[in-house]
Protein backbone atom coordinates (compact mmCIF):
# COMPACT_ATOMS: atom_id res chain seq x y z
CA UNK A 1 -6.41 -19.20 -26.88
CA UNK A 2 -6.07 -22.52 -26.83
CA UNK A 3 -7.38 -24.15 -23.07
CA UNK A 4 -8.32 -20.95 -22.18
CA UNK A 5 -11.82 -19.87 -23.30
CA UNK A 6 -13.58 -16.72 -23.25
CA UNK A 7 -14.69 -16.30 -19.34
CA UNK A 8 -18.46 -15.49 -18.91
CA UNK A 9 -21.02 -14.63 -16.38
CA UNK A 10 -24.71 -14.20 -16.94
CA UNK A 11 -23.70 -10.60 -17.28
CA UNK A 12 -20.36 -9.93 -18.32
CA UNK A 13 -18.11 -11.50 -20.84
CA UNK A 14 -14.16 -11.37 -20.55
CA UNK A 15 -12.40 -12.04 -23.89
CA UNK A 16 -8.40 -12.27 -25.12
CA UNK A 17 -6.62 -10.44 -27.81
CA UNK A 18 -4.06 -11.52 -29.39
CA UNK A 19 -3.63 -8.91 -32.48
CA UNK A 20 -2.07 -5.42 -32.35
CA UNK A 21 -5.56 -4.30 -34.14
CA UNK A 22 -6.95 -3.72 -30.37
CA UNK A 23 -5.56 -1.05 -29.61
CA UNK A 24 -6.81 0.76 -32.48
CA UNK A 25 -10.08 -0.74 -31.18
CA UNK A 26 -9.73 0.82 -27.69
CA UNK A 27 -8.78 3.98 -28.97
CA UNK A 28 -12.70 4.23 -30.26
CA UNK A 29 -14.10 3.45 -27.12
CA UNK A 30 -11.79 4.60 -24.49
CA UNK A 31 -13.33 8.11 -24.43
CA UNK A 32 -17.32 6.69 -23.72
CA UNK A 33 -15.06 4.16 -21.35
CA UNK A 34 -13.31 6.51 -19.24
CA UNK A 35 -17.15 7.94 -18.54
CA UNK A 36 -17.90 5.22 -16.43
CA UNK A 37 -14.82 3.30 -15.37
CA UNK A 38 -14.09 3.31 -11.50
CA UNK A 39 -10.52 2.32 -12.08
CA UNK A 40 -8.89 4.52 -15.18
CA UNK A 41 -4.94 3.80 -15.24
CA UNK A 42 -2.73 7.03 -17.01
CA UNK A 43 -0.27 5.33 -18.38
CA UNK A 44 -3.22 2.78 -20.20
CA UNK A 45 -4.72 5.43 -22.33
CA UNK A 46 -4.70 4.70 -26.16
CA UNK A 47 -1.81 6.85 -27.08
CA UNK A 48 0.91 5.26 -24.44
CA UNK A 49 -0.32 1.62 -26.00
CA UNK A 50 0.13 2.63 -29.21
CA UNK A 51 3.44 4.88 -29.02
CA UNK A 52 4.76 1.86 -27.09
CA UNK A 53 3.49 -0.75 -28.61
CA UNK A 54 5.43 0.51 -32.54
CA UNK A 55 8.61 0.38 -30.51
CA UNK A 56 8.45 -3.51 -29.52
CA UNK A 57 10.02 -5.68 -31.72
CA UNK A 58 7.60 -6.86 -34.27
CA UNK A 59 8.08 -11.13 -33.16
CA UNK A 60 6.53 -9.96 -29.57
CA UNK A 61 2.72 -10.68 -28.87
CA UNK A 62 0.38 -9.04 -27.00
CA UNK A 63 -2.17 -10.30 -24.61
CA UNK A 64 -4.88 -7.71 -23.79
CA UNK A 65 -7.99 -8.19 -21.73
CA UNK A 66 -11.71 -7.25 -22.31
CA UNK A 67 -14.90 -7.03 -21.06
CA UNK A 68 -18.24 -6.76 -22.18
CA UNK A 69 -21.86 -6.28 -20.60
CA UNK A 70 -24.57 -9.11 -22.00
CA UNK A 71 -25.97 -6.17 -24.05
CA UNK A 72 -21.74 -5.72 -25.37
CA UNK A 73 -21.42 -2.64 -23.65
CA UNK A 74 -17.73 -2.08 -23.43
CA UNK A 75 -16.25 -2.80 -19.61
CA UNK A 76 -13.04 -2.52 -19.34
CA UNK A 77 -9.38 -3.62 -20.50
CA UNK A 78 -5.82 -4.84 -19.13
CA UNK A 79 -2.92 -5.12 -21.40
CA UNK A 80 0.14 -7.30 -21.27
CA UNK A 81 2.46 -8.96 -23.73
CA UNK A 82 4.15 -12.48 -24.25
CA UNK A 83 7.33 -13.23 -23.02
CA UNK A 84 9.83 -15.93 -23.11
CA UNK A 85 10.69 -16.86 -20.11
CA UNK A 86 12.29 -19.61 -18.06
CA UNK A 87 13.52 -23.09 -20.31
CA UNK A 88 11.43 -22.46 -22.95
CA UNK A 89 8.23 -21.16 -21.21
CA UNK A 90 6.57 -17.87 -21.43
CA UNK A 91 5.51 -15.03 -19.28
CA UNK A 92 3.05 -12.69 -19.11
CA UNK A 93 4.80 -9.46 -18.49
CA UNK A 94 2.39 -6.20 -17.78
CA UNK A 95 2.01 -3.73 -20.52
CA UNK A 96 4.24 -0.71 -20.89
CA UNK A 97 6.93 -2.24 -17.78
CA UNK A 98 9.64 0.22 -18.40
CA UNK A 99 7.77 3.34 -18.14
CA UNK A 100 5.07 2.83 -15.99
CA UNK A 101 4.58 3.60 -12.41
CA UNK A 102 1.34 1.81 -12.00
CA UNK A 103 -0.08 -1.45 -13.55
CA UNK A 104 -4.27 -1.72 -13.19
CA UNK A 105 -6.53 -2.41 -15.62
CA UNK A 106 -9.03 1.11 -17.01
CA UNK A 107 -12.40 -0.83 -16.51
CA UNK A 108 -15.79 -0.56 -14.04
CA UNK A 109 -15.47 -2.30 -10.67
CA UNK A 110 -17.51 -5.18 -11.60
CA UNK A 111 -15.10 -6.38 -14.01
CA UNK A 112 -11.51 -6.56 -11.93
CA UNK A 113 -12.67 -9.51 -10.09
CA UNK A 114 -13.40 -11.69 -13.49
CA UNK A 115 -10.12 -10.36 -14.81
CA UNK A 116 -7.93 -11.37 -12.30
CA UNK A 117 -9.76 -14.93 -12.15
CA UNK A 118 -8.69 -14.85 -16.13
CA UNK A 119 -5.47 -14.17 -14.76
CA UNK A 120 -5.31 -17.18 -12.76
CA UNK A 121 -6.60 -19.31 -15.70
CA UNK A 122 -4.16 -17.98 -17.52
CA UNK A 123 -1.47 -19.87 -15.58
CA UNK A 124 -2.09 -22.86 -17.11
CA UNK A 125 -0.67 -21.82 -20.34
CA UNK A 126 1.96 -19.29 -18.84
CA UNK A 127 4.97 -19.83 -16.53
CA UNK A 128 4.29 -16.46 -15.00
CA UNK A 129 2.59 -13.48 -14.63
CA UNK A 130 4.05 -10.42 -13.16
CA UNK A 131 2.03 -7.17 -12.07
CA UNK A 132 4.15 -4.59 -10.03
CA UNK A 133 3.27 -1.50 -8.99
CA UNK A 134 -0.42 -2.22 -7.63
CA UNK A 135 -2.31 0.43 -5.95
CA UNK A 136 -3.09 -0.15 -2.77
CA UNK A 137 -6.89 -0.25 -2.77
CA UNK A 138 -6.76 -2.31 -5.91
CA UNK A 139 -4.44 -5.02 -4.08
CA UNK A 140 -6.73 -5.32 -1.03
CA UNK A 141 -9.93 -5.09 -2.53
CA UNK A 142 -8.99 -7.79 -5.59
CA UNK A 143 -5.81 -9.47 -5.49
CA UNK A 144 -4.66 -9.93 -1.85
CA UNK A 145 -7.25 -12.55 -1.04
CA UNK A 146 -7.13 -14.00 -4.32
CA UNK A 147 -3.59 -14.92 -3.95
CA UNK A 148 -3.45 -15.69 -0.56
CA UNK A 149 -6.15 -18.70 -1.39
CA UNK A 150 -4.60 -19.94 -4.63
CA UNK A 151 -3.06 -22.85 -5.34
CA UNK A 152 -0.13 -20.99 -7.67
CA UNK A 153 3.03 -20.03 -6.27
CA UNK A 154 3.52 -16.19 -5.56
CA UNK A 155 6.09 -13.85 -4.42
CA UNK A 156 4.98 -10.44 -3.16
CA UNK A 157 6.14 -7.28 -2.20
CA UNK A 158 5.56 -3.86 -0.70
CA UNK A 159 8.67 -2.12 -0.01
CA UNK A 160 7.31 1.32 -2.44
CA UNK A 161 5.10 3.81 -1.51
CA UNK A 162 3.27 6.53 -3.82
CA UNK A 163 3.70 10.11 -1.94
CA UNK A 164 0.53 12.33 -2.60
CA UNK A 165 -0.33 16.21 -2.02
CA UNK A 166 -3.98 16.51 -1.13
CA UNK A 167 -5.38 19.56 -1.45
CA UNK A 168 -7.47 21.09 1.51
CA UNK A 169 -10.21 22.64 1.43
CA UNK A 170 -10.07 26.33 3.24
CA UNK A 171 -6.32 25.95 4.02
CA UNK A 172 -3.98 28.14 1.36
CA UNK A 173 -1.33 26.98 -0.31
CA UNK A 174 1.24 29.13 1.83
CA UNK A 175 0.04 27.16 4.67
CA UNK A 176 0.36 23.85 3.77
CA UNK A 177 4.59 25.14 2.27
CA UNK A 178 4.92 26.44 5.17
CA UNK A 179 3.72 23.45 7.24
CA UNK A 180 6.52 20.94 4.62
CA UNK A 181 9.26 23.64 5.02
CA UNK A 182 11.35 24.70 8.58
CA UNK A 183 12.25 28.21 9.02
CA UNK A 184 16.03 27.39 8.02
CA UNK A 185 14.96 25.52 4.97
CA UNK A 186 12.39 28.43 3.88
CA UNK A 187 14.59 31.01 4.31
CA UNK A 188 17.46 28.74 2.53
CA UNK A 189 15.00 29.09 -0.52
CA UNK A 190 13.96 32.55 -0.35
CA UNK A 191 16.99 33.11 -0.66
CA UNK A 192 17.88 30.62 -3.57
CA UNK A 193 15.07 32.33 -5.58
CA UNK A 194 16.52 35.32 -4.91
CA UNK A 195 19.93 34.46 -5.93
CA UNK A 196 18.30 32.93 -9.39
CA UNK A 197 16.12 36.10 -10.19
CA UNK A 198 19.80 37.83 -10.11
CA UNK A 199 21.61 35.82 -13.03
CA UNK A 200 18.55 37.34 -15.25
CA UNK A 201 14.60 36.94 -16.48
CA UNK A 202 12.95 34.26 -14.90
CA UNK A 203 9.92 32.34 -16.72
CA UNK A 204 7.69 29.76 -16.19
CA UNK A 205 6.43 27.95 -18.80
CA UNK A 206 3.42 25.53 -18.96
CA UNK A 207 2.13 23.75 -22.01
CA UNK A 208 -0.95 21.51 -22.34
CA UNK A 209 -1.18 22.30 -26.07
CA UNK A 210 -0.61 19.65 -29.28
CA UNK A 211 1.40 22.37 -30.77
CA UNK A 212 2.99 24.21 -27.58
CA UNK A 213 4.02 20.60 -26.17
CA UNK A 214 5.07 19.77 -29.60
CA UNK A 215 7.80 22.75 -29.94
CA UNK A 216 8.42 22.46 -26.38
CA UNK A 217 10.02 18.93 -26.71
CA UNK A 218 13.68 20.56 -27.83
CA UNK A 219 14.50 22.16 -24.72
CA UNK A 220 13.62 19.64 -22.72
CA UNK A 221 16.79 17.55 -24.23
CA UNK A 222 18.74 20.77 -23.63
CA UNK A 223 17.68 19.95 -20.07
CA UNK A 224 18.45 16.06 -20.32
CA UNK A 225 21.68 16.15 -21.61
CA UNK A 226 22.94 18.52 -18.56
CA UNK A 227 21.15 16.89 -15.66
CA UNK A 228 22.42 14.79 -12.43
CA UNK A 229 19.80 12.47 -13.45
CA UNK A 230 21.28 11.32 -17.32
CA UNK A 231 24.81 11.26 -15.63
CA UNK A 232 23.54 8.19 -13.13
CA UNK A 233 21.78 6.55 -16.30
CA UNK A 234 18.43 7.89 -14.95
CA UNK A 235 17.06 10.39 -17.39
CA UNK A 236 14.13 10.09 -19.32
CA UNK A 237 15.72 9.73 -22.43
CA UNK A 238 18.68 7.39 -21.22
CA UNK A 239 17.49 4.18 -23.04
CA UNK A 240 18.28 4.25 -26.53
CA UNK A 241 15.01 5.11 -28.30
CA UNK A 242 13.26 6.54 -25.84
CA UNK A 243 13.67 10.26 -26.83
CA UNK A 244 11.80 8.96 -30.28
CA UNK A 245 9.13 7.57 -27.67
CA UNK A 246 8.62 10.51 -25.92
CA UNK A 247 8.94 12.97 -28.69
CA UNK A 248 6.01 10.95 -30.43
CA UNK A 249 3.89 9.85 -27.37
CA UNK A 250 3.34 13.90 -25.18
CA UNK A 251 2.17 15.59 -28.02
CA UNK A 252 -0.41 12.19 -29.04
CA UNK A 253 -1.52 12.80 -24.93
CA UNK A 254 -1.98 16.76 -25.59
CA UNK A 255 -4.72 16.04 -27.61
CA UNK A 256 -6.75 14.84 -25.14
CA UNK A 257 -5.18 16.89 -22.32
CA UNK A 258 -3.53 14.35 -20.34
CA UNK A 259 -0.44 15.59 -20.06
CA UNK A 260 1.29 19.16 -18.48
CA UNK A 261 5.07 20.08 -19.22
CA UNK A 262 6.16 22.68 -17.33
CA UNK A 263 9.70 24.61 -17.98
CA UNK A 264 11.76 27.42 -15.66
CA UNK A 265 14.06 29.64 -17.77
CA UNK A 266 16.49 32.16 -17.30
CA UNK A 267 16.70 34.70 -20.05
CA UNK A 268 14.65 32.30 -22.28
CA UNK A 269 17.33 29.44 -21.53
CA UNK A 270 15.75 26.23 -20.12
CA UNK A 271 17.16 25.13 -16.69
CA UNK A 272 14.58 23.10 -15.50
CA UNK A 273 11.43 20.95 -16.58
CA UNK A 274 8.59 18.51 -14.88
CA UNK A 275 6.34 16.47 -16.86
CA UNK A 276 2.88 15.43 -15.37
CA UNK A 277 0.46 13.18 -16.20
CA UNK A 278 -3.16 15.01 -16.21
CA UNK A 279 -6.33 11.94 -15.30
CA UNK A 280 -9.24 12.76 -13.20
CA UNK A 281 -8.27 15.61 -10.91
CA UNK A 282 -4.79 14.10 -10.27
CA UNK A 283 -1.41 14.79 -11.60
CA UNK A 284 1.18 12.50 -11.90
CA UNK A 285 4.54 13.67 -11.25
CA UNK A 286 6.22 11.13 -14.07
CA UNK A 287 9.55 13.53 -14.36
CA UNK A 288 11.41 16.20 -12.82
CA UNK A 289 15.05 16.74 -13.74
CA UNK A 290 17.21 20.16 -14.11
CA UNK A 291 20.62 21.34 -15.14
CA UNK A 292 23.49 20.89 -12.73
CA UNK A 293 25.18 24.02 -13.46
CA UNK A 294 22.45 25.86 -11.76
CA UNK A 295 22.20 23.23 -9.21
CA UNK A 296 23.02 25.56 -6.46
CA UNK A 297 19.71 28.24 -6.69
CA UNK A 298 17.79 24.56 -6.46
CA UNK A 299 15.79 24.94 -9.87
CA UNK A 300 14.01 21.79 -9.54
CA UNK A 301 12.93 22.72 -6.43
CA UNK A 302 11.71 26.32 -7.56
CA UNK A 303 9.98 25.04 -10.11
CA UNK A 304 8.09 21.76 -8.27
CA UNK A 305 7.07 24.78 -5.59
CA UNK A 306 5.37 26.52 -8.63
CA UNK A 307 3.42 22.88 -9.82
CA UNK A 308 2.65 22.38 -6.08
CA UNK A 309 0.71 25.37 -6.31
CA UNK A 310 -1.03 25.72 -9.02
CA UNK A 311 -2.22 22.01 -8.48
CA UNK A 312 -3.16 22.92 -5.44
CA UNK A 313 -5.06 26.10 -6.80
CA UNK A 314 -6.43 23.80 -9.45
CA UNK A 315 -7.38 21.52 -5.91
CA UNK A 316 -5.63 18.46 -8.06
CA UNK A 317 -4.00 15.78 -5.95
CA UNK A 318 -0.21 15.28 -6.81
CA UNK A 319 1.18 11.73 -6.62
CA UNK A 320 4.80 11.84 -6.92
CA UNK A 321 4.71 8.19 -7.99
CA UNK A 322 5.71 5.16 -6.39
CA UNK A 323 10.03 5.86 -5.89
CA UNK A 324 12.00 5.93 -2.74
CA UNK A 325 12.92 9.69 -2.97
CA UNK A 326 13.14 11.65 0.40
CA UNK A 327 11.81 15.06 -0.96
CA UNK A 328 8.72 13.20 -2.02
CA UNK A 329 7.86 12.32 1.41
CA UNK A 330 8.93 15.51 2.88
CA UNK A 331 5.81 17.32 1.00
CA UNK A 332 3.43 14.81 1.14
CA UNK A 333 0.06 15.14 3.07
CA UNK A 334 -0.59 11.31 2.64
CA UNK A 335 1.13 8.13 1.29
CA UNK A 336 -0.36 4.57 -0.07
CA UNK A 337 1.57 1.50 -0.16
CA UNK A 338 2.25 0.06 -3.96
CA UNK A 339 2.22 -3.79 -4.08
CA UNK A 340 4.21 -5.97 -6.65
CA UNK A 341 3.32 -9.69 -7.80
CA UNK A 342 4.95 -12.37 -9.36
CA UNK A 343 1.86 -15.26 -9.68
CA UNK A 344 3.79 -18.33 -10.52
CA UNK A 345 2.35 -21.49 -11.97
CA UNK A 346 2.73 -24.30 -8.95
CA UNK A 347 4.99 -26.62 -11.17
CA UNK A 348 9.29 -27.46 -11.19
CA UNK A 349 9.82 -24.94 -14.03
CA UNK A 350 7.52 -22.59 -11.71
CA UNK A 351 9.53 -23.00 -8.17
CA UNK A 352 12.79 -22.66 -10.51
CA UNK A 353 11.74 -19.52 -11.50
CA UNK A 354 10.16 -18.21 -8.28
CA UNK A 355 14.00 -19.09 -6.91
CA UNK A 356 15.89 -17.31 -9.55
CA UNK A 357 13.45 -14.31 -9.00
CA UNK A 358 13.91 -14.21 -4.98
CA UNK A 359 17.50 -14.30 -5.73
CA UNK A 360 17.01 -11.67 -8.19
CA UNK A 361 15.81 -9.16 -5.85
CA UNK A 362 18.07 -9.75 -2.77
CA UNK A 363 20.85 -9.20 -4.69
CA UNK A 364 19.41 -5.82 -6.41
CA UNK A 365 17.93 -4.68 -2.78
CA UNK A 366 21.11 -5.13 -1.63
CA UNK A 367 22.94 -3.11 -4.42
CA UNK A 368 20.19 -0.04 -4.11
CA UNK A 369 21.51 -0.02 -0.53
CA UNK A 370 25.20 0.24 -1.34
CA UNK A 371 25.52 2.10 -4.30
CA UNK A 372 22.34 3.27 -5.66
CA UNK A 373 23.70 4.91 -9.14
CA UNK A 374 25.01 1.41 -10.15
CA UNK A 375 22.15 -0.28 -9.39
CA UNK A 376 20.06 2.42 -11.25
CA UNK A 377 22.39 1.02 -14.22
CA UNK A 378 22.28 -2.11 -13.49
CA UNK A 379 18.49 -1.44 -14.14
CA UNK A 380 18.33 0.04 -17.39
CA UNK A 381 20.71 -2.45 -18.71
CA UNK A 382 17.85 -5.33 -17.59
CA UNK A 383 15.31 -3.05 -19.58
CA UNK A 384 17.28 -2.49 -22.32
CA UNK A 385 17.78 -6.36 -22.63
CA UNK A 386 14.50 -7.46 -22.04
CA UNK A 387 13.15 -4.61 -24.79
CA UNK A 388 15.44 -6.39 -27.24
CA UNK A 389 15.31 -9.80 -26.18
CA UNK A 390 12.41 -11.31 -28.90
């Protein structure tokens, strides 16, 4: 890129891509990768890049990151893609923003320190860059003191916090739901369960498998179409085009076991279903959604209780993903703090922009507050425009 050159140490070399041929490049090495990475980001593996990448329109550019030892050993990568942004500028907007609950790089420690001073070089070509959804260790071992010293403009924020379940060691599982859940509220559920197992068979269903997730994908759009979720323009599959996403990207992620969809059925008819995201003894709780008709025997919660457990059986953390949602927090055992960034170049264009985007967020903070089913709306309507905007 033009007044941006490759960044190099004596030991480490960080280099741009600009061609959609990467990916097919990090799909060779993210297996050997993933080996030794400290930092390994779900929603970054090769099949997610790909699956999203053939949905963008075909004028868009990407911008993807990479690092290599002095002997080319490969480090390490973080994706984004090319903008337009304010009066004719660009942005640098992080890979995969209307899906992802997390934005990292997958690369060894050494690395993240070199890419986010590539990140600050960038600036001088782009308006902006924005990263949201930063892990907490990430932000205070690499970013926080990087931005606090720069000379760029910057708006931050940490009003989100991921929920996790850690499992421990020599306590059972009925302990810890019976530590989350008062006696009214257990006996509330017994009772709900009880109450289900009465309208007929009860199932559940979990599939890992290319070919199980593959011919599981139908019911979960039974499920879709009657849940509380699609009505407030929250479903998965809300966004035009994204059933065609997911119906190509979970089976792609089965073959390398990265992904779990479980199912509860009565009498073989799906009225609930969670999707997880498998990576290094945690699961990601990406989805959970049932059918409102059976909304009163609490189906979601029935069948979280069953993932609860057999993560915790499995003695695999569950983070419920950075979302303000009560019932997360109720079962946690532990939360971290996700950060957001908006690195601004230090220019008139720039404190424009870092205006517009202040003003931006008050006035959807304030909307969450009041009515948060518009402002879910209000939200997809932004994605949908900025996913067709070339």
């Amino acid at each position: 890129m033009s007044g941006c050159p490759d960044l190099k140490t004596s030991t480490v070399r960080i280099e741009i891509a600009r061609d959609p041929s990467v990916f097919d490049q990090l799909a060779k090495e993210y297996s050997s990768l993933t080996e030794r990475a400290d930092w390994v980001n779900p929603y970054f593996s090769p099949p997610w890049l790909l699956c999203w990448w053939n949905q963008q329109r075909k004028s868009r550019l990407p911008l993807v990151l990479l690092a290599y030892s002095g002997d080319e050993e490969f480090l390490g990568y973080w994706p984004f893609i090319e903008k337009p942004g304010l009066l004719g500028s660009k942005g640098l907007w992080p890979f995969i923003y209307d899906e992802a609950n997390f934005h990292f790089p997958t690369c060894t420690k050494d690395v993240v320190p070199l890419f986010v001073e590539k990140l600050n070089q960038l600036l001088k070509t782009f308006l902006f860059v924005w990263i949201p959804q930063v892990p907490a260790a990430f932000w205070d071992d690499y970013l926080s003191l990087k931005i606090g010293k720069g000379k760029h403009l910057s708006i931050t924020r940490d009003q989100r916090k991921s929920s996790l379940v850690i499992p421990k060691r020599g306590k059972s599982f009925e302990e810890y739901w019976q530590s989350k859940m008062g006696s009214k509220s257990r006996k509330s559920f017994r009772y709900d369960q009880r109450m289900l197992a009465g309208q007929g068979e009860i199932s559940f269903e979990s599939d890992t498998e290319f070919k199980d997730v593959r011919s599981i994908m139908p019911a979960t759009c039974q499920v879709e179409v009657e849940s509380g979720k699609t009505l407030e323009n929250a479903g998965l599959y809300t966004i035009r085009g994204k059933r065609a996403f997911f119906f190509e990207l979970l089976p792609e992620l089965a073959k390398s076991g990265q992904v779990r969809i479980s199912m509860l059925r009565v009498d073989d008819h799906p009225i609930a279903w969670q999707l997880e995201l498998l990576q290094r003894g945690r699961s990601y709780l990406h989805h959970l959604a049932y059918d409102e008709k059976w909304k009163k025997y609490s189906p979601g919660k029935q069948l979280l209780q069953h993932c609860l457990e057999r993560c915790w059986k499995e003695g695999r953390t569950v983070d419920f993903l950075p979302a303000p949602f009560a019932y997360k927090e109720k079962y946690a055992t532990s939360s971290e703090v996700a950060h957001e960034l908006h690195w601004i170049k230090k220019s008139i264009r720039g404190r424009i922009a870092r205006r517009l985007i202040s003003w931006n967020m008050r006035v959807r903070q304030k909307m969450r507050h009041r009515s948060p089913g518009l402002a879910a709306a209000v939200a997809r309507q932004q994605i949908t425009k900025a996913n067709t905007d070339s």
